[in-house]
Protein backbone atom coordinates (compact mmCIF):
# COMPACT_ATOMS: atom_id res chain seq x y z
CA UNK A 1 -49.95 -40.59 200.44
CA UNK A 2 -48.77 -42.01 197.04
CA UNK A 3 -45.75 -40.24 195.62
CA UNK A 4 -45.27 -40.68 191.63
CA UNK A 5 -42.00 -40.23 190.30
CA UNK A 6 -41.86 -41.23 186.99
CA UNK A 7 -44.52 -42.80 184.11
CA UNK A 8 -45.11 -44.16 181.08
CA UNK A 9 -46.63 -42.98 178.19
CA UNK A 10 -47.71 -40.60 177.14
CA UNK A 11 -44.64 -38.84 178.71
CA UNK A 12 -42.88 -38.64 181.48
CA UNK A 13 -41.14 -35.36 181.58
CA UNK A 14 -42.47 -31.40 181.92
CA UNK A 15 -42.62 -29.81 178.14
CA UNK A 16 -39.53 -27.43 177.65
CA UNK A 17 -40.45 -24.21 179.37
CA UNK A 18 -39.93 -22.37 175.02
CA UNK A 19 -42.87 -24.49 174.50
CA UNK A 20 -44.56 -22.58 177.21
CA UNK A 21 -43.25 -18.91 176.50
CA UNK A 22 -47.28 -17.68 175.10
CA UNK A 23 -49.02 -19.06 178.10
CA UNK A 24 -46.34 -17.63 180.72
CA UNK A 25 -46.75 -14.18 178.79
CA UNK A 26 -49.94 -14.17 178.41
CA UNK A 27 -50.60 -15.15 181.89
CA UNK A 28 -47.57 -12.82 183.43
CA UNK A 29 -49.86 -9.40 181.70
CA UNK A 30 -53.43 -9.98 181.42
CA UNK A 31 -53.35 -13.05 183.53
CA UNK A 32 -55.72 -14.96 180.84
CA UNK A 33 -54.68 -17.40 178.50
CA UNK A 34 -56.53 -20.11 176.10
CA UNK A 35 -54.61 -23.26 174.83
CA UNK A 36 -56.07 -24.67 171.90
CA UNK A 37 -56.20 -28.60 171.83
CA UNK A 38 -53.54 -29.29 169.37
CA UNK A 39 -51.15 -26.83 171.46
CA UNK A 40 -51.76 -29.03 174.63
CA UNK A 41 -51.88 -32.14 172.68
CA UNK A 42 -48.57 -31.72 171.27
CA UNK A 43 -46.75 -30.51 175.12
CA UNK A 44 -48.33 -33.64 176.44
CA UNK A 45 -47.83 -36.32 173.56
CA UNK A 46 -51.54 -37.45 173.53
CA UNK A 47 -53.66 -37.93 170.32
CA UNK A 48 -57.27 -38.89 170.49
CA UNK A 49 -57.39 -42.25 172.03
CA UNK A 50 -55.76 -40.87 175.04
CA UNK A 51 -58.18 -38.71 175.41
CA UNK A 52 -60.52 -40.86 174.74
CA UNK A 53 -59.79 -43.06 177.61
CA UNK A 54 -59.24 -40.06 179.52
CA UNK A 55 -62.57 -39.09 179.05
CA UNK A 56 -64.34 -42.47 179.83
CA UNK A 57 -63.22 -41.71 183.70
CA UNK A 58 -66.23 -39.01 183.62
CA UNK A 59 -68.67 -41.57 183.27
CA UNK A 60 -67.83 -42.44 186.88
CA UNK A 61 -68.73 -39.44 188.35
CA UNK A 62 -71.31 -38.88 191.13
CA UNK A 63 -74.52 -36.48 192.21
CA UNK A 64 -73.33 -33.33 193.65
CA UNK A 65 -75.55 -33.23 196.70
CA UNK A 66 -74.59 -29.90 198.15
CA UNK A 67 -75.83 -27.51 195.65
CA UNK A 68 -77.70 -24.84 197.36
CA UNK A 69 -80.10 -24.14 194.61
CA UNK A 70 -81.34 -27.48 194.63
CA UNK A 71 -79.84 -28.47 191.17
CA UNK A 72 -79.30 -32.21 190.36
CA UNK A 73 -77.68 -31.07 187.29
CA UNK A 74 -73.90 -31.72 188.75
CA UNK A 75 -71.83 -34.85 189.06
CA UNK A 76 -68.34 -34.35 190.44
CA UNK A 77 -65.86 -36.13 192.16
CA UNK A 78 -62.76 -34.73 194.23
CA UNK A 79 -59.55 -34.87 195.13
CA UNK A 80 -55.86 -33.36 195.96
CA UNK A 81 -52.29 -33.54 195.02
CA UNK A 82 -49.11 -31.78 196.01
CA UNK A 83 -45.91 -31.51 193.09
CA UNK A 84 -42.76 -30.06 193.17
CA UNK A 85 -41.70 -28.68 189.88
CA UNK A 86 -38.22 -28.76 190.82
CA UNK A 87 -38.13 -32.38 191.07
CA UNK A 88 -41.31 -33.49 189.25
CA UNK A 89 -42.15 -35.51 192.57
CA UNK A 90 -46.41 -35.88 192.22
CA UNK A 91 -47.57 -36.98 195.28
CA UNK A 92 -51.80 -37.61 195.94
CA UNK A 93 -52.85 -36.23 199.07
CA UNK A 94 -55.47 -38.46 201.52
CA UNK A 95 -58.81 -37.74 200.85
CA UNK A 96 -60.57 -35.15 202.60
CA UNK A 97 -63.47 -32.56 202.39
CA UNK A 98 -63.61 -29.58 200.08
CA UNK A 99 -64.38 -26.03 202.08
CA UNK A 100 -64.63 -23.04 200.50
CA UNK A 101 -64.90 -19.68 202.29
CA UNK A 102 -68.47 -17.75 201.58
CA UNK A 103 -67.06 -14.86 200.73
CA UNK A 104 -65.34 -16.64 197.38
CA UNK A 105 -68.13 -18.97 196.87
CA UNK A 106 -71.51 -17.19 198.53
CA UNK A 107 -73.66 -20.11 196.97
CA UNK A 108 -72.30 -23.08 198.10
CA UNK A 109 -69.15 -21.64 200.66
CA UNK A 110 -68.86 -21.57 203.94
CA UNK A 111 -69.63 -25.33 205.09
CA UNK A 112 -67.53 -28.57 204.78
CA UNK A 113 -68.64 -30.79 201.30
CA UNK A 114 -68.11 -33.80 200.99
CA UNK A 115 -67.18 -35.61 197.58
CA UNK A 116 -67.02 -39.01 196.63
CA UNK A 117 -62.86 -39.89 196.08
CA UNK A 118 -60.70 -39.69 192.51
CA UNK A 119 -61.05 -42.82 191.57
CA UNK A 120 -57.55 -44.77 191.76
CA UNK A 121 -57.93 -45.27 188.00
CA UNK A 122 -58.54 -41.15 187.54
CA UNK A 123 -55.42 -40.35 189.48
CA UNK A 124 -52.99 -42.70 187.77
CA UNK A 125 -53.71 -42.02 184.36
CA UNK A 126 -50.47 -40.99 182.60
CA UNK A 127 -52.09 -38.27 181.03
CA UNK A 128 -53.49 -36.49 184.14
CA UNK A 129 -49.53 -36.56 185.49
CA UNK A 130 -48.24 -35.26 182.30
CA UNK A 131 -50.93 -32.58 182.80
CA UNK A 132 -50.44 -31.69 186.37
CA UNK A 133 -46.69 -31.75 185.54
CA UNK A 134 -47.39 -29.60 182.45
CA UNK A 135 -49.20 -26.76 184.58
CA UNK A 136 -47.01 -26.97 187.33
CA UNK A 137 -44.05 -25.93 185.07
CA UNK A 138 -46.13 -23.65 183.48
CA UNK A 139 -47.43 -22.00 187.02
CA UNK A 140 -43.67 -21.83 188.39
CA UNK A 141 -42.16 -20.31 185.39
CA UNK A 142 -45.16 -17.64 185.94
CA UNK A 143 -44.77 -17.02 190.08
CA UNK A 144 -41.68 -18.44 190.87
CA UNK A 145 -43.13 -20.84 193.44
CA UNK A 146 -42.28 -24.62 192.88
CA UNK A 147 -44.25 -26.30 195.27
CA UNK A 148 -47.86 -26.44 194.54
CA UNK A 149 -51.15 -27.62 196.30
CA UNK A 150 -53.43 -29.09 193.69
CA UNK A 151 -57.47 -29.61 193.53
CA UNK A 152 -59.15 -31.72 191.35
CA UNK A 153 -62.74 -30.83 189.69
CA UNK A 154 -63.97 -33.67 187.07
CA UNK A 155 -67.54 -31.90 186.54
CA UNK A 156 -70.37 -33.46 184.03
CA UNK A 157 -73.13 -30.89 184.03
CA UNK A 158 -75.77 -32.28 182.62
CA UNK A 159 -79.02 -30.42 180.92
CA UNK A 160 -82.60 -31.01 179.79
CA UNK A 161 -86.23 -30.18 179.10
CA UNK A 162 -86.74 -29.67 182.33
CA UNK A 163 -83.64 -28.42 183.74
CA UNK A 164 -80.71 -25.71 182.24
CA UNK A 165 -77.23 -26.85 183.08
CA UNK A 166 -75.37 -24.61 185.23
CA UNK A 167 -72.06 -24.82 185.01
CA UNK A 168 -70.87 -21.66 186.98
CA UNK A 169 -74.32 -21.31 189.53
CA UNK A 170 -72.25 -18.64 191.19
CA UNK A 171 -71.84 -16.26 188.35
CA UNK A 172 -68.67 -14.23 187.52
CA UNK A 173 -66.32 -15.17 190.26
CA UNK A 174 -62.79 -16.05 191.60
CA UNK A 175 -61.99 -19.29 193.51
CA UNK A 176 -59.42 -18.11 196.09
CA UNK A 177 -56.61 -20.15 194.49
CA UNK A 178 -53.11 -18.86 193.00
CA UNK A 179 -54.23 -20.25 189.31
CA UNK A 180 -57.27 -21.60 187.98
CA UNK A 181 -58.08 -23.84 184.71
CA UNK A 182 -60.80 -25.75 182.82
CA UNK A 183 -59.84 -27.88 181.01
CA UNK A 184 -62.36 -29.79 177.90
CA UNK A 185 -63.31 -33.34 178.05
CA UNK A 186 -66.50 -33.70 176.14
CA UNK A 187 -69.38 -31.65 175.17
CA UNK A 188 -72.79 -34.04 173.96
CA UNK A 189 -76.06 -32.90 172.73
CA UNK A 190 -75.45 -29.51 174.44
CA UNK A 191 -75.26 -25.41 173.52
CA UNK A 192 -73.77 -22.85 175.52
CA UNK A 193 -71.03 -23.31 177.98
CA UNK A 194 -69.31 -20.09 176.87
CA UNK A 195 -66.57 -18.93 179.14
CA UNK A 196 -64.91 -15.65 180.05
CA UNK A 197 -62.01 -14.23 181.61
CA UNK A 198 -62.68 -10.67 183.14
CA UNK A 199 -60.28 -8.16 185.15
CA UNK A 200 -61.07 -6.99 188.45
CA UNK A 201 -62.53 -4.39 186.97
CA UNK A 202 -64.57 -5.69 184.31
CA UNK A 203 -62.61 -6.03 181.23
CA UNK A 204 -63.14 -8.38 179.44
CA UNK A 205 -59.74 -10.37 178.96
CA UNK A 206 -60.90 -13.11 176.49
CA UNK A 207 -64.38 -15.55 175.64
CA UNK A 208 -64.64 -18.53 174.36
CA UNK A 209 -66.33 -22.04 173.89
CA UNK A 210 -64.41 -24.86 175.23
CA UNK A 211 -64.90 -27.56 172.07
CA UNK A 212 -62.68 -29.94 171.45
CA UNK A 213 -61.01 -32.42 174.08
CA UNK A 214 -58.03 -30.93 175.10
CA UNK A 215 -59.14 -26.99 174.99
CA UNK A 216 -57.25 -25.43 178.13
CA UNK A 217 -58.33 -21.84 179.78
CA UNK A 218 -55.85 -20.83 182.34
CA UNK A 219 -56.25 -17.72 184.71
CA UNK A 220 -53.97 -16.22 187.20
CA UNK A 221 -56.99 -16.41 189.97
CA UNK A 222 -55.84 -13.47 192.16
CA UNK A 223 -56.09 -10.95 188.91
CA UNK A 224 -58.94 -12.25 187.11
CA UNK A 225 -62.76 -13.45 187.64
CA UNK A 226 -64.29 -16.29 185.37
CA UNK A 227 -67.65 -17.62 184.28
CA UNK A 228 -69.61 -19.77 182.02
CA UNK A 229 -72.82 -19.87 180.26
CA UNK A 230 -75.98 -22.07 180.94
CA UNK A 231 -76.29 -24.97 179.19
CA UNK A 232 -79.29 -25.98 176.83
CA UNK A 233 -79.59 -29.77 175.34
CA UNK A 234 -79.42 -29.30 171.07
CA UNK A 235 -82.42 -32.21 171.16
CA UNK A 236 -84.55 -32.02 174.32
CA UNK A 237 -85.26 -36.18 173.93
CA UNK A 238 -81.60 -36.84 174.16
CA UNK A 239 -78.98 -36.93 176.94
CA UNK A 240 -77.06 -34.23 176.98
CA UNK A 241 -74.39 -33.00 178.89
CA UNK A 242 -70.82 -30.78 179.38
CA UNK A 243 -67.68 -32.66 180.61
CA UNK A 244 -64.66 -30.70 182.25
CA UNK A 245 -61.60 -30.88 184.60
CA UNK A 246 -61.13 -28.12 186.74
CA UNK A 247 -57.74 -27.96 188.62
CA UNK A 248 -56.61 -25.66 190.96
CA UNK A 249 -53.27 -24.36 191.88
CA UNK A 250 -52.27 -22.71 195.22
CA UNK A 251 -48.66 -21.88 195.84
CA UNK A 252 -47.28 -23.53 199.29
């Protein structure tokens, strides 16, 4: 296990939990919340060449081979940290498969996957810790819980003539986690992609289109149910494709 304890820029401290106070409300009633990019921008002291070279990691990213529908259209990779937001002690977790239980995920639950690793260059980025660190002050000022598992998504869903992108295969659904986000990375050559944030029952909470890097949606998982639009390419002779981080909080 590697254990971070401190970084340099783009910050190395949690934003001051006033900075926070419309994403713990909105999360602590209707348990949805967006974060436009400038918002998160401005708690995590990037501009655009962070992201920039934040988003380059994606280009890294791997065939998902375990899609039960037989889509290629996924490239992922995977991994797992644990913080304490008392102490802002990040530490990555050894790598290891991702299982999900059927009865969250019925497409693709219910057996063992395995992912290709972060790569080391991924999970020391100073902006990914100022992120994690970010939502883990966010989470506990929400719950109460400091200590935090955390799973790591970077998704490129990719779409075309011959194939629609598919970015949530599953339909509406939960993930089984304490909080759930998606975070923005890139969008090229591509329509769709809209998300939504539903109740248990079916209300709908909030929708939107994750645009610019740096566009957060956050969801208290155990309340709400999420999901996102196909994706068509703008000009069917280009590459096009959807780039996002999802990350995954269960309390300890």
């Amino acid at each position: 296990m590697n254990t971070i304890t401190s970084a340099s820029s783009p910050t190395s401290t949690s934003p001051a939990p006033a900075a926070l106070a419309p994403a713990v409300h909105a999360l602590t009633e209707p348990g949805g919340y967006l974060m436009p990019a400038p918002e998160l921008s401005a708690l995590l002291g990037v501009g655009p060449a962070d992201w920039a070279r934040f988003g380059a990691h994606w280009d890294a990213l791997t065939l998902d081979t375990h899609m039960a529908d037989g889509g290629t259209y996924r490239f992922r990779r995977y991994g797992q940290f644990e913080v304490d937001a008392s102490t802002d002690a990040l530490t990555r977790l050894p790598h290891a498969p991702y299982l999900q239980e059927s009865t969250i995920n019925p497409l693709n639950g219910g057996v063992e996957r395995h992912f290709d690793p972060l790569t080391d260059e991924f999970a020391a980025d100073p902006l990914l810790r100022s992120l994690l660190l970010a939502m883990a002050t966010l989470f506990t000022a929400v719950d109460g819980t400091a200590a935090w598992n955390i799973k790591l998504h970077p998704y490129r869903i990719t779409a075309g003539d011959d194939q629609t992108g598919q970015p949530a295969p599953e339909g509406r659904h939960r993930d089984g986690v304490t909080f759930i986000t998606s975070l923005m990375i890139n969008r090229v050559n591509v329509e769709g992609g809209e998300s939504a944030v539903f109740t248990d029952s079916g209300e709908e909470l909030l929708t939107t289109t994750l645009t610019s890097p740096g566009d957060l949606l956050l969801g208290d998982d155990r309340r709400t149910l999420h999901s996102v639009t196909p994706l068509h390419p703008v000009d069917t002779t280009a590459p096009a494709h959807r780039d996002v981080l999802v990350v995954a909080f269960t309390a300890r």
